[in-house]
Protein backbone atom coordinates (compact mmCIF):
# COMPACT_ATOMS: atom_id res chain seq x y z
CA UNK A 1 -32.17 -0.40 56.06
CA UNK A 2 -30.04 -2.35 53.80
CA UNK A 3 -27.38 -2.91 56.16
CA UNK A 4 -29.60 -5.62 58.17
CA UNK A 5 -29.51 -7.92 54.88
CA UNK A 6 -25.61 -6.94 54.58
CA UNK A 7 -24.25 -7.87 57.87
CA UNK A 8 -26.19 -11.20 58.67
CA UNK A 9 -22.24 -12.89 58.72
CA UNK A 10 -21.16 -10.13 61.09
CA UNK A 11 -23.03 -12.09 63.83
CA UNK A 12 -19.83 -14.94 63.90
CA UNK A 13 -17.67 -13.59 66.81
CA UNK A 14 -13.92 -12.21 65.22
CA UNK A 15 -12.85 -12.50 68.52
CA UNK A 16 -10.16 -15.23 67.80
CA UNK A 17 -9.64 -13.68 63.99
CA UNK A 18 -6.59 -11.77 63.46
CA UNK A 19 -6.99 -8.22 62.65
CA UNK A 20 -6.46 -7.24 59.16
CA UNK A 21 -3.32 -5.75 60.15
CA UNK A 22 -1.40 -5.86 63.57
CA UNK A 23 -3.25 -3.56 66.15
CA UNK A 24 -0.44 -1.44 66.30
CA UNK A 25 0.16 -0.69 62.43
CA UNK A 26 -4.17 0.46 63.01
CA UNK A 27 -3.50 2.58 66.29
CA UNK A 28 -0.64 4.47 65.01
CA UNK A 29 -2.33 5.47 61.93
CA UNK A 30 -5.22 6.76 63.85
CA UNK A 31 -7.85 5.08 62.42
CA UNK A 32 -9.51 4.99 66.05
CA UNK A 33 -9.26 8.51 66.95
CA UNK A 34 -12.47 10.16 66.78
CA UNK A 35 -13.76 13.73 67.41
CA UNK A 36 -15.19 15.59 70.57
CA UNK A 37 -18.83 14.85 68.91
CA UNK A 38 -20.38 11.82 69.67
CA UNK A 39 -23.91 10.71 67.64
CA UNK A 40 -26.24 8.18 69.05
CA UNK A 41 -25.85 6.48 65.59
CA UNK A 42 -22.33 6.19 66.19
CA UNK A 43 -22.35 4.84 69.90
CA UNK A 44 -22.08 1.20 69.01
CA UNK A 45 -18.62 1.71 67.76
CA UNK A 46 -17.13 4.06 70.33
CA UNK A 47 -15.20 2.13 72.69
CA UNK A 48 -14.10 4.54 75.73
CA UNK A 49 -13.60 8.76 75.82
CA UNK A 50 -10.31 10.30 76.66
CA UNK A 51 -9.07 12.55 79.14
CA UNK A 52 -8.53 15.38 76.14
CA UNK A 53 -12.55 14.89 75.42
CA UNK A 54 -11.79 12.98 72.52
CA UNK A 55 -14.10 9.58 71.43
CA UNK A 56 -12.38 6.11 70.76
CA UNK A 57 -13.57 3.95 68.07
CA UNK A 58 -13.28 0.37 68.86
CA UNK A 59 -10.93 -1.01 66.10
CA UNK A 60 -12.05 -4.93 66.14
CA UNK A 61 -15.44 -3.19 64.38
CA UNK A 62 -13.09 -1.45 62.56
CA UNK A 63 -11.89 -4.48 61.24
CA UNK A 64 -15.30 -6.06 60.98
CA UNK A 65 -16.84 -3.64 58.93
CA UNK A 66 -14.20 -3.71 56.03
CA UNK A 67 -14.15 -7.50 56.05
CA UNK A 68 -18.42 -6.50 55.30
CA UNK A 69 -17.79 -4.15 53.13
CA UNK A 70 -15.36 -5.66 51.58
CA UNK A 71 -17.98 -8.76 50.83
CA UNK A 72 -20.93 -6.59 49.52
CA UNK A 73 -18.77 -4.39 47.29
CA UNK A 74 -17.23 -7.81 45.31
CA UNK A 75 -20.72 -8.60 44.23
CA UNK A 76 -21.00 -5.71 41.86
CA UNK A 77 -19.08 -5.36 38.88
CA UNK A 78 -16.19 -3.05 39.11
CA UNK A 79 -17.31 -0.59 36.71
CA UNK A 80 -20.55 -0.26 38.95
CA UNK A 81 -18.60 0.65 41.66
CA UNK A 82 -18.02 4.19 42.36
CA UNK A 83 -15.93 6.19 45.62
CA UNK A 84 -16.58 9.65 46.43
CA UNK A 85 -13.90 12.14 48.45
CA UNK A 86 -14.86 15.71 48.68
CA UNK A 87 -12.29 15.97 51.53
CA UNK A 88 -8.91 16.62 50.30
CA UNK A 89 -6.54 14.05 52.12
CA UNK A 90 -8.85 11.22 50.67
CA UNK A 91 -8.42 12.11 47.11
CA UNK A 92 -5.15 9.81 46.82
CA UNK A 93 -6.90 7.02 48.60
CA UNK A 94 -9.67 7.06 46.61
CA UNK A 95 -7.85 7.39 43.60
CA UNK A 96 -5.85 4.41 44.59
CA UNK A 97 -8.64 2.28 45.59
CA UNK A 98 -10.12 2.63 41.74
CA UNK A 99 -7.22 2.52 40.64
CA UNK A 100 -6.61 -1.53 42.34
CA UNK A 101 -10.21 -2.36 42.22
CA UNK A 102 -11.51 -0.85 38.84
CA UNK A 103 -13.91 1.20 40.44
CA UNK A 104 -15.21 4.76 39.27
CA UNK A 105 -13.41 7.41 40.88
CA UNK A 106 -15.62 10.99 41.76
CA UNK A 107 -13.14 13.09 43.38
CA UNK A 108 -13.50 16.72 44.45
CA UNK A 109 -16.76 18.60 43.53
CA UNK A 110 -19.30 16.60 43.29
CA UNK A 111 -21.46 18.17 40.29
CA UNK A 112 -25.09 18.27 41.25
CA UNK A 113 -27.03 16.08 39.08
CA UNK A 114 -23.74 13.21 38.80
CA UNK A 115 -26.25 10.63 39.80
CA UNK A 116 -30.10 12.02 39.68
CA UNK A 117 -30.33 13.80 36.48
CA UNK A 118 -30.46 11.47 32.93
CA UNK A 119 -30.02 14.31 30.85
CA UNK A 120 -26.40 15.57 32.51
CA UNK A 121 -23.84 14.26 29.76
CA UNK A 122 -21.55 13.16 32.10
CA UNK A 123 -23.83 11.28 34.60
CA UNK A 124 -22.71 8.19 35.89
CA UNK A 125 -25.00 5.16 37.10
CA UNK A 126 -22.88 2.78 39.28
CA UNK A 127 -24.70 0.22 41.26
CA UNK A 128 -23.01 1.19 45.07
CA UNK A 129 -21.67 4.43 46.32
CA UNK A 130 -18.68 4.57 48.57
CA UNK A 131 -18.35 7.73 50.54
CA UNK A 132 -15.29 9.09 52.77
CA UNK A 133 -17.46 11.12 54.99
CA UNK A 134 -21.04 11.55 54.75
CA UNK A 135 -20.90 15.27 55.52
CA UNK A 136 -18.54 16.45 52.99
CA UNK A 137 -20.00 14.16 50.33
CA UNK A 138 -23.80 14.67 51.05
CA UNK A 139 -24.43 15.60 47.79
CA UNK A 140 -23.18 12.16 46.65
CA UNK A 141 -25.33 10.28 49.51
CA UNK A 142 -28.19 12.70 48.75
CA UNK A 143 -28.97 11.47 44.93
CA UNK A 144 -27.46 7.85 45.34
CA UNK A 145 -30.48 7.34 48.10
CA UNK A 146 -33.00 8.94 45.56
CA UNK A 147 -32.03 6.73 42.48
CA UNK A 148 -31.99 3.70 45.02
CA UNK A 149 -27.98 3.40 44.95
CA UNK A 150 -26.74 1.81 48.65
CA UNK A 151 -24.16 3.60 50.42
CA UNK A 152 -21.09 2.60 52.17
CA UNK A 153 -19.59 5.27 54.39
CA UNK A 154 -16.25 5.89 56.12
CA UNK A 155 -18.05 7.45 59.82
CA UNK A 156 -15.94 8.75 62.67
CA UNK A 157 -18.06 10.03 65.72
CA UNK A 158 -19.74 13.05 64.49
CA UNK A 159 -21.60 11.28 61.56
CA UNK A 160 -24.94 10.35 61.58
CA UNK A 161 -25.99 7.57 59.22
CA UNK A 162 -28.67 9.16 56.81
CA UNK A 163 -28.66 7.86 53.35
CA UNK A 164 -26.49 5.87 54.64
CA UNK A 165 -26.81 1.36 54.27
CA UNK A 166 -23.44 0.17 56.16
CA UNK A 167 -20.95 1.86 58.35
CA UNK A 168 -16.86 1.61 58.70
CA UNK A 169 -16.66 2.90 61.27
CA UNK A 170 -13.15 5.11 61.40
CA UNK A 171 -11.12 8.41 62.00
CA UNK A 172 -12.25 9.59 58.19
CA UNK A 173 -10.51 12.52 58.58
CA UNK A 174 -6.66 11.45 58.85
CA UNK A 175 -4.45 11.52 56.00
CA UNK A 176 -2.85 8.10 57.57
CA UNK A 177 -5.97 6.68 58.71
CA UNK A 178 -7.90 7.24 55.40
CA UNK A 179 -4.74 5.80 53.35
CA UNK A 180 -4.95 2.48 55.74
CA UNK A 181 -8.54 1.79 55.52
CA UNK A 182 -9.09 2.13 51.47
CA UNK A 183 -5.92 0.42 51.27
CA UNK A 184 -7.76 -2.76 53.45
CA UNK A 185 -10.43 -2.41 51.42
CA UNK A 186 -8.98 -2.45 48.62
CA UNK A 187 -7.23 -5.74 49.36
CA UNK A 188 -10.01 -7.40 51.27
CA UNK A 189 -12.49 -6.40 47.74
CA UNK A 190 -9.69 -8.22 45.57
CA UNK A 191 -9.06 -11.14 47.71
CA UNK A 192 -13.39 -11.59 48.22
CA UNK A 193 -13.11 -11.44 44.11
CA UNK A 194 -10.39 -14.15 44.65
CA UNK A 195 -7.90 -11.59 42.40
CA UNK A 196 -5.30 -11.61 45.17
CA UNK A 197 -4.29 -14.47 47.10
CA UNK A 198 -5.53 -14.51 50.75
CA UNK A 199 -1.97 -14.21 51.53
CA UNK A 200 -0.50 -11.95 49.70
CA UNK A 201 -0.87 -7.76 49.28
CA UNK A 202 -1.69 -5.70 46.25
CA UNK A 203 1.38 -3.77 44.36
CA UNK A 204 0.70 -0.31 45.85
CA UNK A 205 1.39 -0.08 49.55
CA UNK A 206 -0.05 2.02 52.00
CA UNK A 207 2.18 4.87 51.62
CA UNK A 208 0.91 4.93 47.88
CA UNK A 209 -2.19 5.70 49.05
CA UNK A 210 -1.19 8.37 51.39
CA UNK A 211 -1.90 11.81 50.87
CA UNK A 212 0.72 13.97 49.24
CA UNK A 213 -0.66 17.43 50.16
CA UNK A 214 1.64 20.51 50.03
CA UNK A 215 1.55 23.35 52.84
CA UNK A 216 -0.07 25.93 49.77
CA UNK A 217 -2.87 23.05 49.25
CA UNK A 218 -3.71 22.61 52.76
CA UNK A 219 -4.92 25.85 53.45
């Protein structure tokens, strides 16, 4: 698994780092709240169950993973980049994330043959795949592991990691919580470029990246 080769500087304990962004900007966004499903894959990242059933991501690997991510993703070139979102509250975020980072945005449908088949017109042949949920973009993961393309995946508790090379671990279902992390890693892949000063934020803000999904488009 690729991920072994990608997270050898994940070993230096973050416990004295600051988190990306104050604990309480992560928890109220929801990036921690998981589902009532809990995979083995996943166990390393859950940090307690509630009373309601529900599973609690631990949000210092949260924060680890996107500063990993973040890393691997700034080696490619940003056209080689692409993001996936079937689901329909990350469509903004993904759109906003390509939009900062100059990556390839496949949102929606994703047509069978996108990746695997050379004689598709529009076929597309990025060098990393980043997916908001491997379930509802399988297809995606699915031909990205046959033409050898890694995968980085947004995983709450019910995913399992096939086809899958490194894990952020995160509620990827939340319209909040999905606008939050691809707006981290958004910043954290410009500032590992050195495009944005360690200090400073890109133009669009979190609530950019948010969701705008009407009542008729949510059901």
């Amino acid at each position: 698994m690729v991920e072994d080769d990608i997270i050898k500087d994940e070993n230096v304990s973050t416990a004295e780092e600051e988190l990306l962004l104050p604990r309480d900007v992560l928890l109220s966004a929801g990036i921690h709240i998981g589902t009532r499903i809990k995979t083995k894959c996943m166990e390393q990242f859950i940090y307690r169950v509630r009373p309601d059933g529900l599973f609690v991501l631990d949000v210092k690997k949260t924060d680890e993973r996107i500063r990993t991510a973040a890393k691997f993703i700034a080696r490619f070139e940003p056209s080689t980049v692409a993001a996936a979102a079937a689901r329909l509250y990350a469509h903004e975020p993904v759109r906003r994330f390509c939009e900062l980072t100059g990556a390839i945005p496949v949102i929606g449908r994703f047509v069978p043959g996108l990746l695997s088949n050379p004689l598709y017109p529009n076929r597309i042949d990025p060098n990393i795949l980043i997916v908001s949920d491997p379930r509802a973009d399988s297809q995606a993961v699915k031909e990205a592991s046959l033409v050898g393309v890694p995968v980085v995946a947004l995983c709450s508790t019910d995913n399992d990691f096939s086809g899958v090379d490194l894990v952020i671990p995160t509620n990827n279902k939340g319209r909040r919580a999905l606008a939050v992390i691809y707006w981290l890693l958004a910043r954290q892949v410009l500032r590992e470029r050195g495009e944005l000063a360690p200090d400073k934020d890109p133009p669009l803000t979190i609530e950019d990246f948010e969701a705008k999904i009407s009542k008729e488009e949510e059901v």
